[in-house]
Protein backbone atom coordinates (compact mmCIF):
# COMPACT_ATOMS: atom_id res chain seq x y z
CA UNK A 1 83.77 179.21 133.81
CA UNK A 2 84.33 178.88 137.40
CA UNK A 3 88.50 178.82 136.51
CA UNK A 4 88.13 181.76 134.72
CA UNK A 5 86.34 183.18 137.50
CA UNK A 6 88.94 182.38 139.85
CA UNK A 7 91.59 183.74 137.36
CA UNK A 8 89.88 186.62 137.40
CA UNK A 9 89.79 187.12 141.55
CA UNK A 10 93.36 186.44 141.41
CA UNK A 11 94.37 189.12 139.13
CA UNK A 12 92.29 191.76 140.84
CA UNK A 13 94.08 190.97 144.13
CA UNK A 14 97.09 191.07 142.63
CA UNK A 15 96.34 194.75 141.25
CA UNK A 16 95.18 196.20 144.28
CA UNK A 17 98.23 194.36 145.92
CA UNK A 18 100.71 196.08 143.32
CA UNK A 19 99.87 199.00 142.75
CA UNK A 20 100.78 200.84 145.62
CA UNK A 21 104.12 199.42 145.24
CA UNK A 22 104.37 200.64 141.62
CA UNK A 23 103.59 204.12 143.11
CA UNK A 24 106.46 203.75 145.50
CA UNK A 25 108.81 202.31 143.08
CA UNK A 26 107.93 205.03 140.79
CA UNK A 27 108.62 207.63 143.40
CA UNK A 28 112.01 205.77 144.71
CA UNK A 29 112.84 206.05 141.03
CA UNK A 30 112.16 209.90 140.99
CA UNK A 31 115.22 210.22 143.48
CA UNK A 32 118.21 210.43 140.63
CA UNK A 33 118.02 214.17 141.04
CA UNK A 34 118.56 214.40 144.48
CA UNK A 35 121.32 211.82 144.41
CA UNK A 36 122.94 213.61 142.04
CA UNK A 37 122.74 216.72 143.80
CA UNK A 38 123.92 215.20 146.95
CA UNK A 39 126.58 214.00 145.34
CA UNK A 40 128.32 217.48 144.19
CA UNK A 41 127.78 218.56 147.57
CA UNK A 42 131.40 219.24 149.10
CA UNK A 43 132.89 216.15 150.74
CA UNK A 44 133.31 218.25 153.89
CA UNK A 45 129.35 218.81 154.00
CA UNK A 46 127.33 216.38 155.93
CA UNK A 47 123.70 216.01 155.36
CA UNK A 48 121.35 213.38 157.26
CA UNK A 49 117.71 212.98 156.18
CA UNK A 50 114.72 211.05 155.61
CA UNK A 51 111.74 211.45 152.96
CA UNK A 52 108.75 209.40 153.51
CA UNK A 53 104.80 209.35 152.89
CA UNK A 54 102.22 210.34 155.92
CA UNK A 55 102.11 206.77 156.70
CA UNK A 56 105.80 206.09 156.62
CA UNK A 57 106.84 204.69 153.20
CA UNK A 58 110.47 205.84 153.25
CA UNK A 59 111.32 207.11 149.57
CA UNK A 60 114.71 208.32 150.30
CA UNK A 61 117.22 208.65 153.42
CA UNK A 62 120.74 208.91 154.26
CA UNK A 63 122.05 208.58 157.31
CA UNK A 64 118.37 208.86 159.19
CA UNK A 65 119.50 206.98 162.43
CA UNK A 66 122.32 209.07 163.24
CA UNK A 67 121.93 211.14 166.41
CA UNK A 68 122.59 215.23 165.21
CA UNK A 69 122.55 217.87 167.35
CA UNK A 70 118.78 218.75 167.23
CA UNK A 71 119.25 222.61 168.01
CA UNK A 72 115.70 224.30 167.74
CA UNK A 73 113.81 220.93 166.22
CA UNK A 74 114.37 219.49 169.96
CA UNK A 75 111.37 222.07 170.44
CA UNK A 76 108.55 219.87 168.84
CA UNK A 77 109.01 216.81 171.60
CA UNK A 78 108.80 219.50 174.35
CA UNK A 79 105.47 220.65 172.45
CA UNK A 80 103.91 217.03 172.48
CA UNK A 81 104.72 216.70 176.53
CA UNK A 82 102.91 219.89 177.03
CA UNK A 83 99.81 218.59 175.16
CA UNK A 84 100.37 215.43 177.10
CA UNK A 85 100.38 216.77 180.57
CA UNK A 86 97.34 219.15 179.05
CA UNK A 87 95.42 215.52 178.31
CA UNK A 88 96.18 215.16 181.72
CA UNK A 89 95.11 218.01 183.63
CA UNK A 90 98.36 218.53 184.59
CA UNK A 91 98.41 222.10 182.72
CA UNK A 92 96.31 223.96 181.96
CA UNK A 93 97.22 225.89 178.56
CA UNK A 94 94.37 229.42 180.01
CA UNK A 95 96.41 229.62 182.94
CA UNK A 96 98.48 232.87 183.00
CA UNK A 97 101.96 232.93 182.78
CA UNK A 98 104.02 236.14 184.43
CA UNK A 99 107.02 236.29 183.02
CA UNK A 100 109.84 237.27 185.63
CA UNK A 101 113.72 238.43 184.88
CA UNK A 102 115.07 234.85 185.44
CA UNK A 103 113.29 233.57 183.05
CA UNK A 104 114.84 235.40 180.22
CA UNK A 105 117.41 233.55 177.42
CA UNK A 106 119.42 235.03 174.67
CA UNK A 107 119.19 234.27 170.81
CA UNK A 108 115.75 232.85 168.75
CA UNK A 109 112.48 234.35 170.08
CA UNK A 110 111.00 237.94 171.60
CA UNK A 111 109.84 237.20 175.24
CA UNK A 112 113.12 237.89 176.54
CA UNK A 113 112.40 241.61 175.11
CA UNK A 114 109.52 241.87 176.91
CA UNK A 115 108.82 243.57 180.31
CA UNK A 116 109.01 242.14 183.88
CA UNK A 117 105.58 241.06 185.16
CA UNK A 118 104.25 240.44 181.23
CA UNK A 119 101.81 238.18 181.73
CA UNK A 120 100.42 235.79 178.71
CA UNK A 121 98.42 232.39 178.93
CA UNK A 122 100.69 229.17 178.75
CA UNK A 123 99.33 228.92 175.03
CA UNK A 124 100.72 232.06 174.29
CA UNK A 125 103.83 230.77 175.31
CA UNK A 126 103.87 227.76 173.41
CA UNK A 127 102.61 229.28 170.58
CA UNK A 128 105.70 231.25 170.82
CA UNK A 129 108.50 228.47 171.34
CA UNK A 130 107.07 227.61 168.07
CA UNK A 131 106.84 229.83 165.53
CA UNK A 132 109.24 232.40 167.03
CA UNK A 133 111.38 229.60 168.30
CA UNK A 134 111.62 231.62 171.37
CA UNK A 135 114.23 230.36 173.66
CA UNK A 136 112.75 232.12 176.82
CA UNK A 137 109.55 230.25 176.15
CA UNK A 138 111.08 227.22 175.76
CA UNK A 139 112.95 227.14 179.28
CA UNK A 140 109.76 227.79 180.48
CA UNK A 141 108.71 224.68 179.79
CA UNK A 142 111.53 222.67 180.50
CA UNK A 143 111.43 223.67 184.30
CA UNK A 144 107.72 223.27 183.80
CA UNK A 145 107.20 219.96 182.74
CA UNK A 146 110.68 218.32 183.73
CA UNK A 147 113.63 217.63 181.31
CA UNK A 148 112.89 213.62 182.36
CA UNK A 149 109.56 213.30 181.41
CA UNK A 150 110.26 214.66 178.21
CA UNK A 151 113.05 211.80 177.80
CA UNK A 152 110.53 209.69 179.42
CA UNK A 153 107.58 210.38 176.75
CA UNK A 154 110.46 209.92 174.15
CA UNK A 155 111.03 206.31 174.83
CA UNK A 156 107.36 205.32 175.77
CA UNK A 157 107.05 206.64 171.70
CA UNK A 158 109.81 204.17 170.81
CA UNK A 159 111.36 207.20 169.68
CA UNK A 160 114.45 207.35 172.42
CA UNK A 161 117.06 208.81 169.95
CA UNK A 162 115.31 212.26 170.81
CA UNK A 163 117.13 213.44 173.91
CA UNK A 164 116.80 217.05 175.72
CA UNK A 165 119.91 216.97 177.48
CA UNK A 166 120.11 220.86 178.27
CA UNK A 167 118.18 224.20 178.31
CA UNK A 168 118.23 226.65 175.28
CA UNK A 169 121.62 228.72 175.19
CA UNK A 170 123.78 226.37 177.82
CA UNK A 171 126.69 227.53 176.78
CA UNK A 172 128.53 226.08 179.36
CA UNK A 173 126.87 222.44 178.91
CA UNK A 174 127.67 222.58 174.96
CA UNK A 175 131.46 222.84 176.23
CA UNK A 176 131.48 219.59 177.83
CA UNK A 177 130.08 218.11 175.43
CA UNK A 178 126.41 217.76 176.45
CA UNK A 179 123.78 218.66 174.03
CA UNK A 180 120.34 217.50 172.54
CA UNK A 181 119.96 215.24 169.74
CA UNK A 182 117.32 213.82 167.15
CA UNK A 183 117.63 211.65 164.30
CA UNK A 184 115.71 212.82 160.57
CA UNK A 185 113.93 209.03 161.29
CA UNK A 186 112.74 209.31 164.71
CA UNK A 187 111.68 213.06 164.38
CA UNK A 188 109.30 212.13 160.76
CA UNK A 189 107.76 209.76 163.18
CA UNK A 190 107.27 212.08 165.67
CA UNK A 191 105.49 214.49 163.17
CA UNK A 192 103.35 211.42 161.74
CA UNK A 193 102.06 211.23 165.55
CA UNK A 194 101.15 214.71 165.42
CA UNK A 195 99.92 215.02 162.09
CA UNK A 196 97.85 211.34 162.59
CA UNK A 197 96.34 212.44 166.19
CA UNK A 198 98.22 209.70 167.87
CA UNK A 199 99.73 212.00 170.89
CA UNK A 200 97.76 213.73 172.98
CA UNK A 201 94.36 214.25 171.78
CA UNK A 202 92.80 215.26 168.14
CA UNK A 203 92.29 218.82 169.17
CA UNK A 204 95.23 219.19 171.06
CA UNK A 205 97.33 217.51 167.53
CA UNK A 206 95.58 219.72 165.62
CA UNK A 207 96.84 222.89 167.98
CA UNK A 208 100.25 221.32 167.54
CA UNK A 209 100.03 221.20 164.01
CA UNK A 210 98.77 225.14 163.98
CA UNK A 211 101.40 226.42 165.50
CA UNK A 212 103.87 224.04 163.34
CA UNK A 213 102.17 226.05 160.20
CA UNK A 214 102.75 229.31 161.18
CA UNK A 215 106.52 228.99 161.73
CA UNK A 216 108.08 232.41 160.75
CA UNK A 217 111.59 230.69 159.55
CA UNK A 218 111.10 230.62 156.04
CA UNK A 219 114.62 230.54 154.40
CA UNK A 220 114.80 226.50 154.46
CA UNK A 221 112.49 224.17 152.97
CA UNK A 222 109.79 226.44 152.68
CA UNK A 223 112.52 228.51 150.45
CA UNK A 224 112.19 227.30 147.34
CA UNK A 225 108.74 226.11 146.85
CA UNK A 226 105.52 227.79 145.93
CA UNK A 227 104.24 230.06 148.86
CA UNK A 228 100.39 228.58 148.44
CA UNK A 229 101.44 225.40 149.65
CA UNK A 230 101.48 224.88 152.98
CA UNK A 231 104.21 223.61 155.24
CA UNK A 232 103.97 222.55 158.87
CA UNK A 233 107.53 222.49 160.10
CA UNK A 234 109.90 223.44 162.72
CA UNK A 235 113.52 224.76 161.76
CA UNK A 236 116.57 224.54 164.14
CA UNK A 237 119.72 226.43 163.73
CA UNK A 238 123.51 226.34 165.90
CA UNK A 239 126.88 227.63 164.68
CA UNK A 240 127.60 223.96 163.83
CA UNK A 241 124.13 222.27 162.39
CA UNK A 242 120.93 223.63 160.58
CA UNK A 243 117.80 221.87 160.56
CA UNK A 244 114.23 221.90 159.17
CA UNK A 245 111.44 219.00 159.60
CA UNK A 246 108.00 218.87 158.84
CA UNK A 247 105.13 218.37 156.24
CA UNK A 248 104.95 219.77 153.03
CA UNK A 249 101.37 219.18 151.32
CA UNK A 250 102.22 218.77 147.84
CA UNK A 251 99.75 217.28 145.71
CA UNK A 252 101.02 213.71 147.44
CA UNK A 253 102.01 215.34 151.03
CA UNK A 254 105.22 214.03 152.28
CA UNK A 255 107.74 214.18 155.46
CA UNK A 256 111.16 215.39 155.03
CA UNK A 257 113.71 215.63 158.57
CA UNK A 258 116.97 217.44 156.97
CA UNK A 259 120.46 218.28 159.22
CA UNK A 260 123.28 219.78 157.18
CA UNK A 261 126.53 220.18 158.91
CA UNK A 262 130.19 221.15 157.95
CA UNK A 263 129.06 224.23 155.73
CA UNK A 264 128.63 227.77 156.80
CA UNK A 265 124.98 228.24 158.15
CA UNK A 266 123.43 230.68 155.24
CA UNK A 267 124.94 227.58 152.31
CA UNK A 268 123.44 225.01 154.70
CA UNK A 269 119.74 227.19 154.21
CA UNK A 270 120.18 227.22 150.32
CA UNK A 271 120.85 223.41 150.77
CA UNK A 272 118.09 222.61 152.43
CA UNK A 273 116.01 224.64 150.20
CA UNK A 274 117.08 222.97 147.45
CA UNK A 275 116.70 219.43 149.01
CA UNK A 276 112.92 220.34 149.43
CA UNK A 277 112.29 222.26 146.27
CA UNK A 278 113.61 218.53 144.45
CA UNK A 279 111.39 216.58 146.83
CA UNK A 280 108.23 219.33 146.05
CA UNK A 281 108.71 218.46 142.49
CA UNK A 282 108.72 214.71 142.70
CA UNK A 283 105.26 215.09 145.25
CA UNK A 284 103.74 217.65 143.32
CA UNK A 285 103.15 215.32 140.02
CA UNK A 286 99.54 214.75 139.34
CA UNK A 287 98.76 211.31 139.23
């Protein structure tokens, strides 16, 4: 009896040791269809990502640690220093902004429409770098908070591969070959942070994550999937790279970082939305 009991014991442990495994397995397994279309994507098309679980089961990746140009995406780190120097009482997201003349950058975003002496609260702002991806706003905060202790907070996250190496619309630093760069592994873990309340505080994640919902870019992986389900996500877009990462909460939420280069930027959106509309439909199975 007492064998049997032990017997037992061990196959219990062994099914509570498995079976999360067998889930993973069974999701790996799910990934035929987006090798397959990966792989009648035109040699000349280069796409970097990573797919993994809200704790950081990775279910499919290629390339994840190489360094793309980040273009927009470079955006969330900026968003977690704020929050940090918020924790910190180093600002103070009531405080009123006034936006002046010099402050004002071309492409993504509407503040650089807006009057001289417009005045908003530094939340307003953010809000804006976010789901506007408004350029002005973000330049804002790079004099604001200080291009190194963005880099800084990077590393201190083990997540160094994240570099702001220039304002928004440096034109001039692209040229010579200076720009900011992510990788689709380092950024998922920077959105687990977020999404886990590990930066910052709770309520200031949970601000972060807000903002991260109501991103108006919708042509990439929100594209193709079911407008009821909700995606926190920021996109990123250059001449040479678009970019979308965030959470999609399927019926098993998942992370998904994807950069697609060497394409013309309106095939690289249908790409992406197709990457995440596969990846919906593996997640979305009921258990």
């Amino acid at each position: 009896m007492p064998e049997t009991l032990f017997l037992m014991r061990q196959l219990i442990f062994l099914c509570f040791m498995l079976f999360p495994f067998v889930g993973i397995a069974q999701k790996q397994d799910s990934f035929s269809s987006l090798e397959t279309y990966l792989a009648q994507l035109s040699p000349t098309t280069i796409v970097n990502l990573q797919v993994e679980s809200l704790t950081g089961e990775i279910y499919f990746c290629k390339g994840p640690a190489e360094s793309v140009p980040s273009a927009s995406i470079i955006k969330i780190p900026i968003l977690v220093e704020l929050m940090e120097q918020v924790k910190a009482g180093k600002v103070n997201l009531d405080e009123t902004y006034t936006l002046v003349a010099a402050d004002k950058t071309g492409g993504s975003g509407v503040m650089a429409s807006y009057p001289d002496g417009q005045q908003m609260s530094l939340k307003e702002v953010a809000r804006l770098m976010m789901i506007a991806s408004d350029n002005t706003a973000t330049n804002i905060f790079i004099r604001k908070l200080g291009r190194e202790k963005i880099n800084d907070r990077m590393k201190l996250l083990g997540l160094a591969s994240l570099q702001l190496n220039r304002v928004m619309m440096d034109t001039a630093a692209v040229s010579r070959g200076i720009d900011n760069y992510v990788t689709a592994r380092d950024i998922n873990a920077l959105l687990r942070l977020i999404y886990g309340h590990k930066v910052a505080t709770p309520n200031l994640c949970e601000q972060m994550m807000e903002f991260l919902f109501e991103n108006r870019d919708t042509v990439t992986l929100p594209r193709l999937i079911p407008k009821t389900i909700k995606i926190a996500h920021k996109t990123g877009g250059l001449t040479y790279v678009r970019g979308d990462a965030g959470i999609v909460f399927a019926a098993t939420p998942f992370v998904i970082s994807v950069f697609v280069r060497g394409t013309p930027e309106k095939n690289a959106e249908k790409i992406i939305g197709e990457i995440g509309k596969i990846c919906f439909k593996i997640f979305n199975k009921k258990n």
